[in-house]
C-alpha atoms as a PDB file:
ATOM      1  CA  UNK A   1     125.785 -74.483   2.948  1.00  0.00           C
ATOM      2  CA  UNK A   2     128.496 -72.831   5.049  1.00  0.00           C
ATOM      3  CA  UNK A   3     129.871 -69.668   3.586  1.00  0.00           C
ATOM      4  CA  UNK A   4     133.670 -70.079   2.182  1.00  0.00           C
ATOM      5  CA  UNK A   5     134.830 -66.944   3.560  1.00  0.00           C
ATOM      6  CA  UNK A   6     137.627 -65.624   6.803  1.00  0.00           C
ATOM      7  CA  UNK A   7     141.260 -66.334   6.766  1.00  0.00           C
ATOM      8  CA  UNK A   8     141.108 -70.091   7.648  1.00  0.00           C
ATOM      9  CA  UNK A   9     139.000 -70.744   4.419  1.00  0.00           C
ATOM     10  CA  UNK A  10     142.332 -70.050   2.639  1.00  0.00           C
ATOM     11  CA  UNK A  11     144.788 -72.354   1.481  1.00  0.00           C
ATOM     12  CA  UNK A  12     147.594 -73.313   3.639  1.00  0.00           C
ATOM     13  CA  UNK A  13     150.455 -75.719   2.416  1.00  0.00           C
ATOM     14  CA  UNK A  14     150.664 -77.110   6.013  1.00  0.00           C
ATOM     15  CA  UNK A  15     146.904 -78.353   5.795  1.00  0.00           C
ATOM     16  CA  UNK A  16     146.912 -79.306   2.226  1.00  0.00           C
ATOM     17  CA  UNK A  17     147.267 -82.416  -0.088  1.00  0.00           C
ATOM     18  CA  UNK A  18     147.314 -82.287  -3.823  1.00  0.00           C
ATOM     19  CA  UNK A  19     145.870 -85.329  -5.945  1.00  0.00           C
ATOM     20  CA  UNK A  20     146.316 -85.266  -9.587  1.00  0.00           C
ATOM     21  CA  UNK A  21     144.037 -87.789 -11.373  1.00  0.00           C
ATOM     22  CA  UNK A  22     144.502 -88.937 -15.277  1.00  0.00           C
ATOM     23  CA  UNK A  23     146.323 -86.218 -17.194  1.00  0.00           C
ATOM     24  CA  UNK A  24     146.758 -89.498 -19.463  1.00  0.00           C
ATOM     25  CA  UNK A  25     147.225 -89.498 -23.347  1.00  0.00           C
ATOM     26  CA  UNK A  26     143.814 -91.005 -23.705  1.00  0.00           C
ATOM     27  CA  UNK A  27     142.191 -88.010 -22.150  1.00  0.00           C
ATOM     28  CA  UNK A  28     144.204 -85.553 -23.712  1.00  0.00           C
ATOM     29  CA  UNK A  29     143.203 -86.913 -27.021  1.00  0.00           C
ATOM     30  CA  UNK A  30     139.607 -85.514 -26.447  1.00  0.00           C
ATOM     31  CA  UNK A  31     140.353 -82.801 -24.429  1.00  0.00           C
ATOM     32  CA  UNK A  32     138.392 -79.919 -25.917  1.00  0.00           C
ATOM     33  CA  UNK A  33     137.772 -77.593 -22.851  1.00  0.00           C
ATOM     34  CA  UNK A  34     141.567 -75.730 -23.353  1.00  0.00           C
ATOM     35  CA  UNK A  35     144.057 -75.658 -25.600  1.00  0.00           C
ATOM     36  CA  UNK A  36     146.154 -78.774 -24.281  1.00  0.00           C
ATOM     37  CA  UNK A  37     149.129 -77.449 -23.989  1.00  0.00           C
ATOM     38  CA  UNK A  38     148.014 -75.081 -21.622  1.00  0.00           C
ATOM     39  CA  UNK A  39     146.662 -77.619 -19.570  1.00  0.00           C
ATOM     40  CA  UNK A  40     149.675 -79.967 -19.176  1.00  0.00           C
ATOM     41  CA  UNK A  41     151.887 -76.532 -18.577  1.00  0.00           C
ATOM     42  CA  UNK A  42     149.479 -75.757 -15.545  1.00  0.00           C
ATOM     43  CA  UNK A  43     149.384 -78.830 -14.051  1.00  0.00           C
ATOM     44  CA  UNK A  44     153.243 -79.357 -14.170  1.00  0.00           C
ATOM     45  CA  UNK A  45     152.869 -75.649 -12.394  1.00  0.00           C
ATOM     46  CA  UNK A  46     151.125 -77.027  -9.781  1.00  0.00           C
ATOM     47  CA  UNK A  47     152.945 -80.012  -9.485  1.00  0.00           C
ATOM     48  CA  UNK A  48     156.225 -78.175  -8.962  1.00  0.00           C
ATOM     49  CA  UNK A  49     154.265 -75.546  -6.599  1.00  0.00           C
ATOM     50  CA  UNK A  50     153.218 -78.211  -4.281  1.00  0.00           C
ATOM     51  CA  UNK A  51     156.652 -79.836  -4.034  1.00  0.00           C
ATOM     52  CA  UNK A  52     158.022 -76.491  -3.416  1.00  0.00           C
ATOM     53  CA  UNK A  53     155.888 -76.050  -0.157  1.00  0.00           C
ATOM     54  CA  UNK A  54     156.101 -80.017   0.468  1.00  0.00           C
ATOM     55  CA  UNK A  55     152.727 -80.155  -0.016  1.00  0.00           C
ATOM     56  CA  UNK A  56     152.033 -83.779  -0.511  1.00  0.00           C
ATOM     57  CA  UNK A  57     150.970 -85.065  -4.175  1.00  0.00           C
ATOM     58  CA  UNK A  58     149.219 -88.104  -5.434  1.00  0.00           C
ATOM     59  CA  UNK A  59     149.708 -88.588  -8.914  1.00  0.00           C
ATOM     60  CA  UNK A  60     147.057 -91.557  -9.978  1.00  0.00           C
ATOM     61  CA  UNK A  61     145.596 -92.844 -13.443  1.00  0.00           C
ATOM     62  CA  UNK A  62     143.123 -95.321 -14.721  1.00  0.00           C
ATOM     63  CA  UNK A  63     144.393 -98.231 -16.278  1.00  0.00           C
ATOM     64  CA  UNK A  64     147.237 -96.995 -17.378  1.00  0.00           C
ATOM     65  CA  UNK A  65     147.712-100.058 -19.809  1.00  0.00           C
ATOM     66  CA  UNK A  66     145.556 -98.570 -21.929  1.00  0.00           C
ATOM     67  CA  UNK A  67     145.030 -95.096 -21.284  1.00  0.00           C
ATOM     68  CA  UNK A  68     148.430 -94.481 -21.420  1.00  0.00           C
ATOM     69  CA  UNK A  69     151.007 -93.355 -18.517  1.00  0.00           C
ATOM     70  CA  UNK A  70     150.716 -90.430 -16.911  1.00  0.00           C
ATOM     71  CA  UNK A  71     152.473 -87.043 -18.974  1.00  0.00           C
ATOM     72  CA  UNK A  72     156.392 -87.697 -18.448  1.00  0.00           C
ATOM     73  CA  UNK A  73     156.636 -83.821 -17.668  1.00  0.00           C
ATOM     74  CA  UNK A  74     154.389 -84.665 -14.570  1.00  0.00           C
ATOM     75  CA  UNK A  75     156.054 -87.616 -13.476  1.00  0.00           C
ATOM     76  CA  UNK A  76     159.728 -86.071 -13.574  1.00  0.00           C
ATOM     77  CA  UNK A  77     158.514 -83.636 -10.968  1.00  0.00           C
ATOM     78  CA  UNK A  78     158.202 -86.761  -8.816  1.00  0.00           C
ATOM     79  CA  UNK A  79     160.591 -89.016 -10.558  1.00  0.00           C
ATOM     80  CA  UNK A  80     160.922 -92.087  -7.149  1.00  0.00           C
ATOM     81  CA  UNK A  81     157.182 -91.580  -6.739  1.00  0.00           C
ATOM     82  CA  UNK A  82     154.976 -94.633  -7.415  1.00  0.00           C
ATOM     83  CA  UNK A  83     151.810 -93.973  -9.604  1.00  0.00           C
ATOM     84  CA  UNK A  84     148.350 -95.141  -8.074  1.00  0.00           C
ATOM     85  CA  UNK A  85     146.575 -97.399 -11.016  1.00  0.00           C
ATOM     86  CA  UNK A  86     142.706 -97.917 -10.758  1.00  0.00           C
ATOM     87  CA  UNK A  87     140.413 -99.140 -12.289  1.00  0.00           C
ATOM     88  CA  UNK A  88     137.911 -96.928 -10.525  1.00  0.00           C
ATOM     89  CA  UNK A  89     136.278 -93.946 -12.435  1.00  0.00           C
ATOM     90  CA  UNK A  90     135.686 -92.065  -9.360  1.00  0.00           C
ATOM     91  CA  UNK A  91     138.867 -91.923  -7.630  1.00  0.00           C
ATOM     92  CA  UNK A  92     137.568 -91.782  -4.431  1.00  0.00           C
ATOM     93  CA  UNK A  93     136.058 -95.280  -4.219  1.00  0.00           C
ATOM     94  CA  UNK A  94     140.056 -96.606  -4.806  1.00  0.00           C
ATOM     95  CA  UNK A  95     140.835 -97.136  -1.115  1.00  0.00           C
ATOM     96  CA  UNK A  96     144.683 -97.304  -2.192  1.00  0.00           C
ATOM     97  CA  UNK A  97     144.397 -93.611  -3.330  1.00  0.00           C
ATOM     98  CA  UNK A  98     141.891 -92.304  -0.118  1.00  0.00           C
ATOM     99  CA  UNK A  99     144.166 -94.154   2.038  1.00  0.00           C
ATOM    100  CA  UNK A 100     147.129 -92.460   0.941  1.00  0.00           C
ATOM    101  CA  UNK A 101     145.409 -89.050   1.306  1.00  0.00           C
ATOM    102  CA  UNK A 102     144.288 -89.797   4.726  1.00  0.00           C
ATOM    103  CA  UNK A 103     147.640 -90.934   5.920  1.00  0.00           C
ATOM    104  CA  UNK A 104     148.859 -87.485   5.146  1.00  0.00           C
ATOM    105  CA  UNK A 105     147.130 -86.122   8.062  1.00  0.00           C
ATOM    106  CA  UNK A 106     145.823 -83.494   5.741  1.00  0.00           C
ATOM    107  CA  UNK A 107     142.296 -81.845   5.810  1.00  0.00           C
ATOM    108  CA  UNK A 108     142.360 -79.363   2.624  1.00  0.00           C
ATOM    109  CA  UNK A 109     141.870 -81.609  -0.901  1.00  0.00           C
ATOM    110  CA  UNK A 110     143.070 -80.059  -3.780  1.00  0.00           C
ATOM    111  CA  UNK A 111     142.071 -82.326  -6.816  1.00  0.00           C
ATOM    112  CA  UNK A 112     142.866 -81.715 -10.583  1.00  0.00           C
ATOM    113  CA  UNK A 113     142.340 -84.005 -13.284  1.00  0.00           C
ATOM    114  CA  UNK A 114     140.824 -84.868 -16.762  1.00  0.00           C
ATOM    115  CA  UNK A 115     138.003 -85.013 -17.778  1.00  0.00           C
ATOM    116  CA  UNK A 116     136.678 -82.135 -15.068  1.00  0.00           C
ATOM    117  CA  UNK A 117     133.129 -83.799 -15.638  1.00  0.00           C
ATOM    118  CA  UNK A 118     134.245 -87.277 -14.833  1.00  0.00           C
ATOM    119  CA  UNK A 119     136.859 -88.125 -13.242  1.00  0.00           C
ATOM    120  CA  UNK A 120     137.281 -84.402 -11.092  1.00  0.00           C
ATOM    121  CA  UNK A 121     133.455 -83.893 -10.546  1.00  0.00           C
ATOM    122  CA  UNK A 122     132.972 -88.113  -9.151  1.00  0.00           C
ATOM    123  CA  UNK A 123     135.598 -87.855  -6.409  1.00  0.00           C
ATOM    124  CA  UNK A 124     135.032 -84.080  -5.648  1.00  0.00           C
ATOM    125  CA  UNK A 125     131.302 -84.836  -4.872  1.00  0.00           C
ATOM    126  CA  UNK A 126     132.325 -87.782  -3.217  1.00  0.00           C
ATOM    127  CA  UNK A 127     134.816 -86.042  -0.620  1.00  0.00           C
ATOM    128  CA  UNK A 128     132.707 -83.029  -0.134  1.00  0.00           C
ATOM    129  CA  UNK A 129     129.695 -85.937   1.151  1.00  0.00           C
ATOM    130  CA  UNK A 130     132.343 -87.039   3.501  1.00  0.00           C
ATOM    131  CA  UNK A 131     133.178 -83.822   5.018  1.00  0.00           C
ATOM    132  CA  UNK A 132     136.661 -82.634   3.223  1.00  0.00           C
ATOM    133  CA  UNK A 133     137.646 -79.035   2.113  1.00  0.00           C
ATOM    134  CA  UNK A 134     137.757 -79.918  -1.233  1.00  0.00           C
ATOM    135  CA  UNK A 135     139.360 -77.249  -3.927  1.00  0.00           C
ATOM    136  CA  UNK A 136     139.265 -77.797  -7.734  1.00  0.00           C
ATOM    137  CA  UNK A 137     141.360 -76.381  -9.953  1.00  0.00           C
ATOM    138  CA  UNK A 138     139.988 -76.009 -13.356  1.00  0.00           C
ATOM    139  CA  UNK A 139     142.842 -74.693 -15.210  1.00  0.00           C
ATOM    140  CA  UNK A 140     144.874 -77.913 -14.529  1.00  0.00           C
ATOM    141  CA  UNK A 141     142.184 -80.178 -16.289  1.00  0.00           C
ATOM    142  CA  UNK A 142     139.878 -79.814 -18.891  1.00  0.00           C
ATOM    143  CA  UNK A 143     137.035 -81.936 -20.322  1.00  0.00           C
ATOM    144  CA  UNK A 144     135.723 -83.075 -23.632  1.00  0.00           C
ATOM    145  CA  UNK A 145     134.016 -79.599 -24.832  1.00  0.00           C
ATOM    146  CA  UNK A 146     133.892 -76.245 -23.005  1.00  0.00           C
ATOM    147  CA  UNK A 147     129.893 -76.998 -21.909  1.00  0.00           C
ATOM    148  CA  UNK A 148     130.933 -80.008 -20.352  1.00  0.00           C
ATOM    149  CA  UNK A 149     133.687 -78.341 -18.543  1.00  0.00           C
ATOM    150  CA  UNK A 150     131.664 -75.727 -17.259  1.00  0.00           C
ATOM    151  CA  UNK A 151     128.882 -77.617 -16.352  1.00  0.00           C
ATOM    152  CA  UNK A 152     131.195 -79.533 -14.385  1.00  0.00           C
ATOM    153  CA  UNK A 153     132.732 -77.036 -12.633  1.00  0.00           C
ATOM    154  CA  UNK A 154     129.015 -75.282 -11.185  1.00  0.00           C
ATOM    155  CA  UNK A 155     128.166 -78.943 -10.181  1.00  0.00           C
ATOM    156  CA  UNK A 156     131.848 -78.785  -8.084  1.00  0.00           C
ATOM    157  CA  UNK A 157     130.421 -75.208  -6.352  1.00  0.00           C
ATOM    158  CA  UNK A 158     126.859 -75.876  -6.168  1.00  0.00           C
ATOM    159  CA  UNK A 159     127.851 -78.800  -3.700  1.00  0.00           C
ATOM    160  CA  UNK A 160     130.581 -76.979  -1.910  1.00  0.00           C
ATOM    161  CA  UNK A 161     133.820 -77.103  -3.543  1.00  0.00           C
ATOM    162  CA  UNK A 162     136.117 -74.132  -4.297  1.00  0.00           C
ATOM    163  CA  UNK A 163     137.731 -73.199  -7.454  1.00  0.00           C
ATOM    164  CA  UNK A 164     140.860 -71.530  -8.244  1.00  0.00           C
ATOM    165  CA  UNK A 165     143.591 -71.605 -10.638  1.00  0.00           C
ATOM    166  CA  UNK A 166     146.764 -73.383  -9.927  1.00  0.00           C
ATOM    167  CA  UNK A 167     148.667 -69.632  -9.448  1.00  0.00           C
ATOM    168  CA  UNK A 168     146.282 -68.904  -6.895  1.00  0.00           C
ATOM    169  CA  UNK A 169     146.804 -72.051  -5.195  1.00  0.00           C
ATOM    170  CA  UNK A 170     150.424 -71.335  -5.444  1.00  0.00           C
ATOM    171  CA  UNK A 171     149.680 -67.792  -4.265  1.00  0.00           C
ATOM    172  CA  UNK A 172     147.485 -68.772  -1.219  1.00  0.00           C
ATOM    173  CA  UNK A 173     150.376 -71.132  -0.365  1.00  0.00           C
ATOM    174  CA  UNK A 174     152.505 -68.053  -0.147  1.00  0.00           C
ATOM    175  CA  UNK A 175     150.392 -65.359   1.267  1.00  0.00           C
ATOM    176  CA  UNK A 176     153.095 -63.455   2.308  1.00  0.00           C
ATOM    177  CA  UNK A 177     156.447 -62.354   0.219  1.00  0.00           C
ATOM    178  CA  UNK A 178     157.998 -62.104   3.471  1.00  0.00           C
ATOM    179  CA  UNK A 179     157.917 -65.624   3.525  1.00  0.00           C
ATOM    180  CA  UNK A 180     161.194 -66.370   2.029  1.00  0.00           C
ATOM    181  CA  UNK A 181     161.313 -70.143   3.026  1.00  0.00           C
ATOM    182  CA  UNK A 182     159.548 -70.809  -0.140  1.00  0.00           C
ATOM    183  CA  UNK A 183     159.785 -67.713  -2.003  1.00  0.00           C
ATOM    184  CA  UNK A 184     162.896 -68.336  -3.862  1.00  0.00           C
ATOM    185  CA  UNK A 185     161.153 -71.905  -5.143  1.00  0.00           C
ATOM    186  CA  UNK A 186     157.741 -70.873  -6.310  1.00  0.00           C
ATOM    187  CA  UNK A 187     159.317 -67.733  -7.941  1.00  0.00           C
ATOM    188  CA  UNK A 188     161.039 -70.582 -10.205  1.00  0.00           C
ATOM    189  CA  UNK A 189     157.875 -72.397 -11.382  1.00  0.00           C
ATOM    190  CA  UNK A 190     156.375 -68.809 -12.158  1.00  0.00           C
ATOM    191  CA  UNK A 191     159.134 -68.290 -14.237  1.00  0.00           C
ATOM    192  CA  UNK A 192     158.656 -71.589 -16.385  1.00  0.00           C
ATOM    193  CA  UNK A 193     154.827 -72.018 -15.978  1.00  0.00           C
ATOM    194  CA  UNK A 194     153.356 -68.312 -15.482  1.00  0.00           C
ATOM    195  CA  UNK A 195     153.545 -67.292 -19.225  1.00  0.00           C
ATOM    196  CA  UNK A 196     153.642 -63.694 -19.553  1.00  0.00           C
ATOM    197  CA  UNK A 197     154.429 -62.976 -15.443  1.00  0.00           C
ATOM    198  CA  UNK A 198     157.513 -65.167 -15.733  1.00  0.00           C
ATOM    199  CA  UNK A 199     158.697 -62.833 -18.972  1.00  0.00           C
ATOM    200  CA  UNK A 200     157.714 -59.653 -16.648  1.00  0.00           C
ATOM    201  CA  UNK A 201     160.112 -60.904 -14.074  1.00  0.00           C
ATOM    202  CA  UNK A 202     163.344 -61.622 -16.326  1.00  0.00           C
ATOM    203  CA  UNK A 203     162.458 -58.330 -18.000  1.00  0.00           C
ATOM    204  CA  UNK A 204     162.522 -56.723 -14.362  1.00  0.00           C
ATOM    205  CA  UNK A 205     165.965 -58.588 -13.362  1.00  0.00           C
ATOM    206  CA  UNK A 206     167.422 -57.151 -16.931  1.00  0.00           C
ATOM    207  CA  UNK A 207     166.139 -53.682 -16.285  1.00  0.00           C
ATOM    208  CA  UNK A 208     167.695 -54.048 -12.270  1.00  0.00           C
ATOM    209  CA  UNK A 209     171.134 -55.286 -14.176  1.00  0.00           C
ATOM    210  CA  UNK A 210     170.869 -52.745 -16.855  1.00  0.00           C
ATOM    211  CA  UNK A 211     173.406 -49.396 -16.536  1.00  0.00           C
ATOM    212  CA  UNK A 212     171.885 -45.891 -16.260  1.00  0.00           C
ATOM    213  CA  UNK A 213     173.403 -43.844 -19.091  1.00  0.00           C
END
């Protein structure tokens, strides 16, 4: 296997495509891995990061009948966007959802998703077979226990994928704070998704606005 390392390995939000897959009542009901809050918090995050640096997002569930529609806090960050249904477990045999990746244009796959050893680990697999610069992000999905979740995730890297959390996606995105195209944007989501970093920074703009005795 190739080494992941040098400055092209890194994310860029010109060359990447985000596809969210699930994050569904059904699989939040067993979700185990994280405390699922956390996990719907991070993946609106990412969500808003990627629309931020118009990175483009595929939001797709499985039969959504049943399962239940994707989290409304996820689909208000793209409220005219349609949702890709499947019935496919493995997203990446649904040729409405690889199409729609592929027209893009884009060559670095960032997938998230519940449950991380089903429906993340199938299509990551999958992509990494066909030759895609896949990236996981763990923290925005979750599976039904903590083992399985793990396990799941050293599958992902034993066959090539890399992992990060969604504020290191966002932060690869930015790479440079003189960047300000974006800056303004992605400081935003930090504010509302980044827990105690987003309190750092109001307390920093209240100590900047504060009068020296």
């Amino acid at each position: 296997m190739k080494p992941r390392n040098g400055l092209d390995s890194l994310l860029r939000p010109e060359d990447s495509v985000l596809v969210l897959i699930d994050h569904q009542p059904y699989q939040l009901a067993n979700l185990n891995s994280h405390e699922p809050q956390m996990v719907v918090n991070n993946t609106v995050g990412l969500a808003k990061a990627a629309k931020a640096f118009g990175v483009p997002t595929i939001l797709t569930s499985v039969i959504a009948e049943r399962g239940g529609l994707l989290f409304p806090q996820l689909t208000a960050v793209f409220p005219d966007q349609q949702v890709i249904d499947r019935t496919f477990i493995n997203t990446w045999e649904d040729s409405v959802v690889v199409d729609a990746v592929r027209a893009t244009g884009r060559k670095q796959l960032i997938i998230a998703g519940l449950w991380t050893e089903v429906c993340v680990a199938m299509p990551t697999i999958h992509a990494l077979g066909e030759g895609w610069d896949v990236t996981v992000v763990p923290d925005a999905s979750g599976g039904v226990s903590v083992e399985a979740h793990e396990l799941a995730v050293q599958r992902m890297i034993a066959a090539g994928a890399n992992v990060l959390s969604w504020l290191a996606v966002a932060s690869e995105w930015q790479r440079d704070w003189a960047r300000t195209e974006h800056a303004a944007a992605l400081t935003e989501v930090i504010l509302q998704h980044a827990g105690g970093s987003g309190i750092a920074y109001f307390w920093e703009q209240q100590l900047l606005n504060t009068p020296v005795p």
